[in-house]
PDB file of N, CA and C in Angstrom:
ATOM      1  N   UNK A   1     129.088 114.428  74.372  1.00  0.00           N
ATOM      2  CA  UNK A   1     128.909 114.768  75.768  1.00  0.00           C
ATOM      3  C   UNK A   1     129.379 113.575  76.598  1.00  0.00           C
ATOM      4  N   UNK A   2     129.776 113.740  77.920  1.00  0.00           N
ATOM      5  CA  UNK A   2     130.632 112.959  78.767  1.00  0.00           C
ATOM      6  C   UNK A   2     129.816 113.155  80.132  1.00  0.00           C
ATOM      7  N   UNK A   3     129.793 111.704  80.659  1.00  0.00           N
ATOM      8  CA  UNK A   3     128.992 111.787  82.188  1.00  0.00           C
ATOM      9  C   UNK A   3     130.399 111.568  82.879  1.00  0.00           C
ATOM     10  N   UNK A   4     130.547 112.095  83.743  1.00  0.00           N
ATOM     11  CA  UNK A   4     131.720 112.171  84.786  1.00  0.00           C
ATOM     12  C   UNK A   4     131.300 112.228  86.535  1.00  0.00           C
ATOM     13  N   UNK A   5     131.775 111.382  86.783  1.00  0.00           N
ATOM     14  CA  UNK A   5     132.025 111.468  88.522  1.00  0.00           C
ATOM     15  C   UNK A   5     130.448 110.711  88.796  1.00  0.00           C
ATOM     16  N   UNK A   6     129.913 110.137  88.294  1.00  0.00           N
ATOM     17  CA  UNK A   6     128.539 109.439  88.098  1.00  0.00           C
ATOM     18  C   UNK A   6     128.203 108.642  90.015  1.00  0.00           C
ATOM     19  N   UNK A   7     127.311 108.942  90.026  1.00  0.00           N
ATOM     20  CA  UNK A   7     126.806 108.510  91.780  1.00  0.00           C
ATOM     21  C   UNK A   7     125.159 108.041  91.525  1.00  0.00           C
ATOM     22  N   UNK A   8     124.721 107.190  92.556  1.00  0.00           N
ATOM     23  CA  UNK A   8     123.566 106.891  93.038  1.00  0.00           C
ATOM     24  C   UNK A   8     123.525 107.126  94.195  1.00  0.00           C
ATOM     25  N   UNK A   9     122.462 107.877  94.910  1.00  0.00           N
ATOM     26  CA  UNK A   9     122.136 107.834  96.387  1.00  0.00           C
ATOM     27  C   UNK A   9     120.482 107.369  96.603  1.00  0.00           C
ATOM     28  N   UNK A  10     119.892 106.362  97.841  1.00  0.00           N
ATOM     29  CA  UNK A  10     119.195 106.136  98.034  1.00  0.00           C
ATOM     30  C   UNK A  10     118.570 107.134  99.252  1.00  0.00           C
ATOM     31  N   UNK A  11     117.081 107.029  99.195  1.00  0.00           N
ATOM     32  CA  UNK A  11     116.667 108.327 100.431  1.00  0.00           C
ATOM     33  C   UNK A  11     115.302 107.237 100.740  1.00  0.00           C
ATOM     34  N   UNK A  12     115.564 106.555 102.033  1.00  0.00           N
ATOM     35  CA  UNK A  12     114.603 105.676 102.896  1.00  0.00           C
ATOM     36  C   UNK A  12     113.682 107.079 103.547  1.00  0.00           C
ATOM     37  N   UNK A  13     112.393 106.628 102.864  1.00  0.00           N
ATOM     38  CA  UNK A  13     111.683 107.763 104.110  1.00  0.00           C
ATOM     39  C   UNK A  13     110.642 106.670 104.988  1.00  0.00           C
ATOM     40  N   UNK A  14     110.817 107.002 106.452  1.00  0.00           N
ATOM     41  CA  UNK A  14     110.220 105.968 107.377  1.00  0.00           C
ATOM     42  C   UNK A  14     109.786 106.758 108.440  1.00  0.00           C
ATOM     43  N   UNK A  15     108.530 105.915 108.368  1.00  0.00           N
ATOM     44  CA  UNK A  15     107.766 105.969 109.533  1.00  0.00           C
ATOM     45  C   UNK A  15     107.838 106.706 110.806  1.00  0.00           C
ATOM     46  N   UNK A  16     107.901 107.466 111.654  1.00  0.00           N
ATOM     47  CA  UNK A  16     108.719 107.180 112.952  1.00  0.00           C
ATOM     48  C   UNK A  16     107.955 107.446 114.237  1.00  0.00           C
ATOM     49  N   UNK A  17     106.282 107.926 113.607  1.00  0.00           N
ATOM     50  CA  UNK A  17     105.320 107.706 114.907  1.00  0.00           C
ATOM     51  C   UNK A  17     104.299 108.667 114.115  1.00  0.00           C
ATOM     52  N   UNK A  18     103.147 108.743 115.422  1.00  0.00           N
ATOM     53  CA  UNK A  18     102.123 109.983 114.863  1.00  0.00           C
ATOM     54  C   UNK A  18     101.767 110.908 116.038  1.00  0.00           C
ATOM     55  N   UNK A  19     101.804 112.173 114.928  1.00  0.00           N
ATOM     56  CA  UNK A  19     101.627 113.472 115.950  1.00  0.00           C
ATOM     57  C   UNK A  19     100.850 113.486 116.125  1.00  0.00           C
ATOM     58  N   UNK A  20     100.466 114.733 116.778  1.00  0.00           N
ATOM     59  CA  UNK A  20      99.145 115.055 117.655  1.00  0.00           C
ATOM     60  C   UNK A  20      97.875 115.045 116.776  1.00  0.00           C
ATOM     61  N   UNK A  21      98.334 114.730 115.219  1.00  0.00           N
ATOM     62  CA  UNK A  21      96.543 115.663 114.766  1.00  0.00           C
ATOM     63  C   UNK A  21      96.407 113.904 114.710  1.00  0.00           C
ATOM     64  N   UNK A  22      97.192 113.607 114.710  1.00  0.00           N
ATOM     65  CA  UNK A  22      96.817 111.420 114.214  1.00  0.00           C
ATOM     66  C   UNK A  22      97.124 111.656 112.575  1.00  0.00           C
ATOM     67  N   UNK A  23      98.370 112.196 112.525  1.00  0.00           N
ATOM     68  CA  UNK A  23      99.218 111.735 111.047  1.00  0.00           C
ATOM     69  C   UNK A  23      99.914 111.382 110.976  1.00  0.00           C
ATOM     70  N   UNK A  24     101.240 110.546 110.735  1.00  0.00           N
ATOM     71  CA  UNK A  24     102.271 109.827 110.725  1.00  0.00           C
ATOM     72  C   UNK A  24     103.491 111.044 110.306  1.00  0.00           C
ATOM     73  N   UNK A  25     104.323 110.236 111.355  1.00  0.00           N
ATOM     74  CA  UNK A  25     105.402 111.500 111.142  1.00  0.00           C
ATOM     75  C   UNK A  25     106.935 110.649 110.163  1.00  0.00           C
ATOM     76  N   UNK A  26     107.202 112.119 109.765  1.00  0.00           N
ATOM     77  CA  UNK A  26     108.408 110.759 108.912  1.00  0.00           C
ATOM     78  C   UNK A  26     109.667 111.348 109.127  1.00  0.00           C
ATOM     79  N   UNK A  27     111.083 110.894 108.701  1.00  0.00           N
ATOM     80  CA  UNK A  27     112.538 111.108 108.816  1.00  0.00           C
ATOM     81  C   UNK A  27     112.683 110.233 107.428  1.00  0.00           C
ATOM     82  N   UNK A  28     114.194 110.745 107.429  1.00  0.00           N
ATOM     83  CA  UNK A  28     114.554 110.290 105.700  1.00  0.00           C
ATOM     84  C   UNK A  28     115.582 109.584 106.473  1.00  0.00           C
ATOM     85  N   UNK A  29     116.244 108.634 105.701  1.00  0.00           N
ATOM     86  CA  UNK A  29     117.442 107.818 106.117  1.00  0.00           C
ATOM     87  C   UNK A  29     117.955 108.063 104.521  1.00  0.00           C
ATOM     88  N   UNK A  30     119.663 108.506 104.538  1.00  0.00           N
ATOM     89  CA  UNK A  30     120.268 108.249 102.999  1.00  0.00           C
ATOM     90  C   UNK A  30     121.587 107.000 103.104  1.00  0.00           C
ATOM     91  N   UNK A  31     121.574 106.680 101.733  1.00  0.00           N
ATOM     92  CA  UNK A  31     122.518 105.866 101.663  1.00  0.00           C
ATOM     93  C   UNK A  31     123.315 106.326 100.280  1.00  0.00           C
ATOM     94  N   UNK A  32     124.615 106.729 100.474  1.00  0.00           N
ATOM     95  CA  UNK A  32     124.990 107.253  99.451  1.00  0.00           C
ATOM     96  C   UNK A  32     126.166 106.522  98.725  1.00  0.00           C
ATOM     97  N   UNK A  33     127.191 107.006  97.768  1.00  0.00           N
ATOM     98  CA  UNK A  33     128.060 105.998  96.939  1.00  0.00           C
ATOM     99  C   UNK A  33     127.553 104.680  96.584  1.00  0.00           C
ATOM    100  N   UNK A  34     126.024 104.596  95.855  1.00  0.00           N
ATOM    101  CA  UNK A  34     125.623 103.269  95.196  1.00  0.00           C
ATOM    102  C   UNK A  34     126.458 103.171  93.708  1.00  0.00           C
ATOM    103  N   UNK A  35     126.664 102.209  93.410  1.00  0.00           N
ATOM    104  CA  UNK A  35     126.943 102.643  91.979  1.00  0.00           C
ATOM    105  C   UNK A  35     125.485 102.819  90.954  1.00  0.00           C
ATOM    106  N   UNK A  36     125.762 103.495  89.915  1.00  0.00           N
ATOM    107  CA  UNK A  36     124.679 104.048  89.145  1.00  0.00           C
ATOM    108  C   UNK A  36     124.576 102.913  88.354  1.00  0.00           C
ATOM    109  N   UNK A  37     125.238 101.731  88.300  1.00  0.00           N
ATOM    110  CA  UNK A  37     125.106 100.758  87.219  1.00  0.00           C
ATOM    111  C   UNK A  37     123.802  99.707  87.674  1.00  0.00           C
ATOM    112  N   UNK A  38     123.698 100.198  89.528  1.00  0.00           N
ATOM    113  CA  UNK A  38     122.662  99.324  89.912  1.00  0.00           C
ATOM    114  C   UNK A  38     121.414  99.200  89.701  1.00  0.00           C
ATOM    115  N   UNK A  39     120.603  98.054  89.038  1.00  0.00           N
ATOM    116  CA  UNK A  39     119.053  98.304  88.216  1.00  0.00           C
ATOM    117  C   UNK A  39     117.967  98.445  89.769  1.00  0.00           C
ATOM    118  N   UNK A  40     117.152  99.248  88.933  1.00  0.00           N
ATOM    119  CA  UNK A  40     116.054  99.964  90.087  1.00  0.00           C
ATOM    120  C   UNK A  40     115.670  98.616  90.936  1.00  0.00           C
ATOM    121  N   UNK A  41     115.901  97.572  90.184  1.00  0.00           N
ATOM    122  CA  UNK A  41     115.286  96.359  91.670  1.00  0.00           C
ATOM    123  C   UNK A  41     116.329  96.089  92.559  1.00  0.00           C
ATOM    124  N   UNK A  42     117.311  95.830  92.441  1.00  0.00           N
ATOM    125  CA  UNK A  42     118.358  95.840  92.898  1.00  0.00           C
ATOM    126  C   UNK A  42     118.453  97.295  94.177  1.00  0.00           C
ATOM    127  N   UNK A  43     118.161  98.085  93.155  1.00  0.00           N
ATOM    128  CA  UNK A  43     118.181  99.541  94.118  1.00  0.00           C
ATOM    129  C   UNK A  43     117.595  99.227  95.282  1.00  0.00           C
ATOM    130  N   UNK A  44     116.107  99.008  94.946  1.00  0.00           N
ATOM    131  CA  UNK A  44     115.193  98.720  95.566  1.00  0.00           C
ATOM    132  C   UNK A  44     115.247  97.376  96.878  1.00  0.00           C
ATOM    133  N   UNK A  45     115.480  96.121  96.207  1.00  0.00           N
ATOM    134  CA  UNK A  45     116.082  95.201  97.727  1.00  0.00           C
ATOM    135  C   UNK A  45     117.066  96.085  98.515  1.00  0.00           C
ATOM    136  N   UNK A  46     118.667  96.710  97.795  1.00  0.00           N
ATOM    137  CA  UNK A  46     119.347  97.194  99.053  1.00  0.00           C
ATOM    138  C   UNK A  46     118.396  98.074 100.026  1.00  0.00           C
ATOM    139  N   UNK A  47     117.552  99.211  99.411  1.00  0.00           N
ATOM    140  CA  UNK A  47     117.031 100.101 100.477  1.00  0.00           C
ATOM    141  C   UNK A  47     115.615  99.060 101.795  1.00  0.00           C
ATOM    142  N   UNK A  48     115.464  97.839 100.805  1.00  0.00           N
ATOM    143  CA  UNK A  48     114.382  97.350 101.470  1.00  0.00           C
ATOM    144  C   UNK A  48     115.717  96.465 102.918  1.00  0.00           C
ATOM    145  N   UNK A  49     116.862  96.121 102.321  1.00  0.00           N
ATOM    146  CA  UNK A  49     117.502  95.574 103.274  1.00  0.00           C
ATOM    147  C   UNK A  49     118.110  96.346 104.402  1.00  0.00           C
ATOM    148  N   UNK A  50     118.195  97.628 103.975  1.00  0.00           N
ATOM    149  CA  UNK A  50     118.265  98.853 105.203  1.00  0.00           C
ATOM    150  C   UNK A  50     117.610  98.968 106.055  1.00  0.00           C
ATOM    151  N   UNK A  51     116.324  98.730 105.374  1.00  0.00           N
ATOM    152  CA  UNK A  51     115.021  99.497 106.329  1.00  0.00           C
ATOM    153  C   UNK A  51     114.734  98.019 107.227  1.00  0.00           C
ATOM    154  N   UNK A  52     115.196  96.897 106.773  1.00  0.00           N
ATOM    155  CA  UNK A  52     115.017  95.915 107.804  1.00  0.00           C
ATOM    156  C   UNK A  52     115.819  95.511 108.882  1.00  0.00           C
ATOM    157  N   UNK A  53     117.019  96.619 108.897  1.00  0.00           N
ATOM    158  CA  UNK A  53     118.082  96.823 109.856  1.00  0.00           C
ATOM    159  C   UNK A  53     118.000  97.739 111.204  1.00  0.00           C
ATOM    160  N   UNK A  54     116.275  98.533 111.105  1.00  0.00           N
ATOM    161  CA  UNK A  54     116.158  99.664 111.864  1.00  0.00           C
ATOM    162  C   UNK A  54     114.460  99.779 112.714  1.00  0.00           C
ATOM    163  N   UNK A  55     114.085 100.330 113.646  1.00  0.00           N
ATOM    164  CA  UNK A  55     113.060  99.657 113.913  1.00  0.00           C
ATOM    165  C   UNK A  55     111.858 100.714 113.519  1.00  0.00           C
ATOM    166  N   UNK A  56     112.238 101.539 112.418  1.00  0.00           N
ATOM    167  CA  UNK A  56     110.921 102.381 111.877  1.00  0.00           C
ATOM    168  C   UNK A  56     110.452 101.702 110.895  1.00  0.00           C
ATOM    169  N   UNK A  57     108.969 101.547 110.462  1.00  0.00           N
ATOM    170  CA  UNK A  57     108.430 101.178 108.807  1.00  0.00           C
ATOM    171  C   UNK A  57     108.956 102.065 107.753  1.00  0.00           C
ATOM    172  N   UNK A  58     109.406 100.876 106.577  1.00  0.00           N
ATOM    173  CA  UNK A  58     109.543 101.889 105.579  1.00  0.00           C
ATOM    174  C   UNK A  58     108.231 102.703 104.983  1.00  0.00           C
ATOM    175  N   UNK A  59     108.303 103.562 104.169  1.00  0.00           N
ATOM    176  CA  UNK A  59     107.413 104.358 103.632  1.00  0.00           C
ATOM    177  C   UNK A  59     107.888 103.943 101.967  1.00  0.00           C
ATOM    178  N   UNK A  60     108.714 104.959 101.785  1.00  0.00           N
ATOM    179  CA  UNK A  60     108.947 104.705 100.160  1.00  0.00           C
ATOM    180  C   UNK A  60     110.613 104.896 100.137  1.00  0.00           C
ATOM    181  N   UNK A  61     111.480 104.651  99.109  1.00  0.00           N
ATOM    182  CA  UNK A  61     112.293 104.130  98.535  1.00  0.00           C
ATOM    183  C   UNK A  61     112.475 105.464  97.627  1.00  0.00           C
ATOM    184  N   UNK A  62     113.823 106.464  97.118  1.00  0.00           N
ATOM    185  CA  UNK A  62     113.790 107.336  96.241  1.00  0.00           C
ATOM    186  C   UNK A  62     115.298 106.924  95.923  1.00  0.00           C
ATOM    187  N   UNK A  63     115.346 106.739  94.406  1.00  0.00           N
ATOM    188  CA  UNK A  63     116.802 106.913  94.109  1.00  0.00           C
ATOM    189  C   UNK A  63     116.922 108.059  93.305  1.00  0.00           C
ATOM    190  N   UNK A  64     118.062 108.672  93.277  1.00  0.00           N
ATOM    191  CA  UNK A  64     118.564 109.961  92.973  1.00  0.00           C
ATOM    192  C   UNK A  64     119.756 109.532  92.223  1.00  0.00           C
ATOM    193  N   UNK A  65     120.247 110.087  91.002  1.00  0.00           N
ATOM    194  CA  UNK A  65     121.166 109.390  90.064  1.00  0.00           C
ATOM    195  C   UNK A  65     121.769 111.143  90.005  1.00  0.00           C
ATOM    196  N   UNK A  66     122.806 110.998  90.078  1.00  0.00           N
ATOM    197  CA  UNK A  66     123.829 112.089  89.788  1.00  0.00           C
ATOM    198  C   UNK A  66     125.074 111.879  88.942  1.00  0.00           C
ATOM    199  N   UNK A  67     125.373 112.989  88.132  1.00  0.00           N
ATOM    200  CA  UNK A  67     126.912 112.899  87.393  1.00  0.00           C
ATOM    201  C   UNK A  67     127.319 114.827  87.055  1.00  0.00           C
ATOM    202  N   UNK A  68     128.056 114.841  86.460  1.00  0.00           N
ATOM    203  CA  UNK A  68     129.028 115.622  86.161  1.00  0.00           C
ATOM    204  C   UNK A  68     128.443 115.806  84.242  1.00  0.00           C
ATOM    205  N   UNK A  69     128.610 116.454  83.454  1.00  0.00           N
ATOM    206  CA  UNK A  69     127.974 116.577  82.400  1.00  0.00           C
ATOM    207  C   UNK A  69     129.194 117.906  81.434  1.00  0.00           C
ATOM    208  N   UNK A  70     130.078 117.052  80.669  1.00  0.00           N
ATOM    209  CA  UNK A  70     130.935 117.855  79.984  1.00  0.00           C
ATOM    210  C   UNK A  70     130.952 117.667  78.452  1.00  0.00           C
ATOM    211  N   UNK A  71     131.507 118.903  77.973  1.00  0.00           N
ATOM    212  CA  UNK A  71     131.527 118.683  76.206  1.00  0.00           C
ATOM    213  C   UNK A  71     132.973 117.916  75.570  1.00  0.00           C
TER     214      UNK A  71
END
């Protein structure tokens, strides 16, 4: 079996105020074309260096690993 066309995308979910009941409301921020070779800490500083580029709190950090899958 063969991985083909292989991608990482990061998905910042942040903060961005609180609604009416007093719960925190959120938005996703993505960052896509990471390479997949990058180790989860690594992952992890770039999305933490995003989220320090913008003026919402981060929440959490999701990486998503994608490829192509042939015989």
């Amino acid at each position: 079996m063969a991985r083909k066309n292989a991608a990482s995308r990061l998905t910042l979910k942040v903060v961005t105020g609180v609604g009416a009941d007093g719960k925190n409301t959120y938005a996703n921020r993505s960052i896509g074309s990471l390479s997949p070779a990058l180790t989860d800490e690594d992952a992890l500083a770039v999305g933490k260096g995003f989220a320090g580029l913008q003026k919402h709190g981060l929440d959490t950090v999701t990486r998503t690993d994608s490829a192509v899958l042939e015989d």
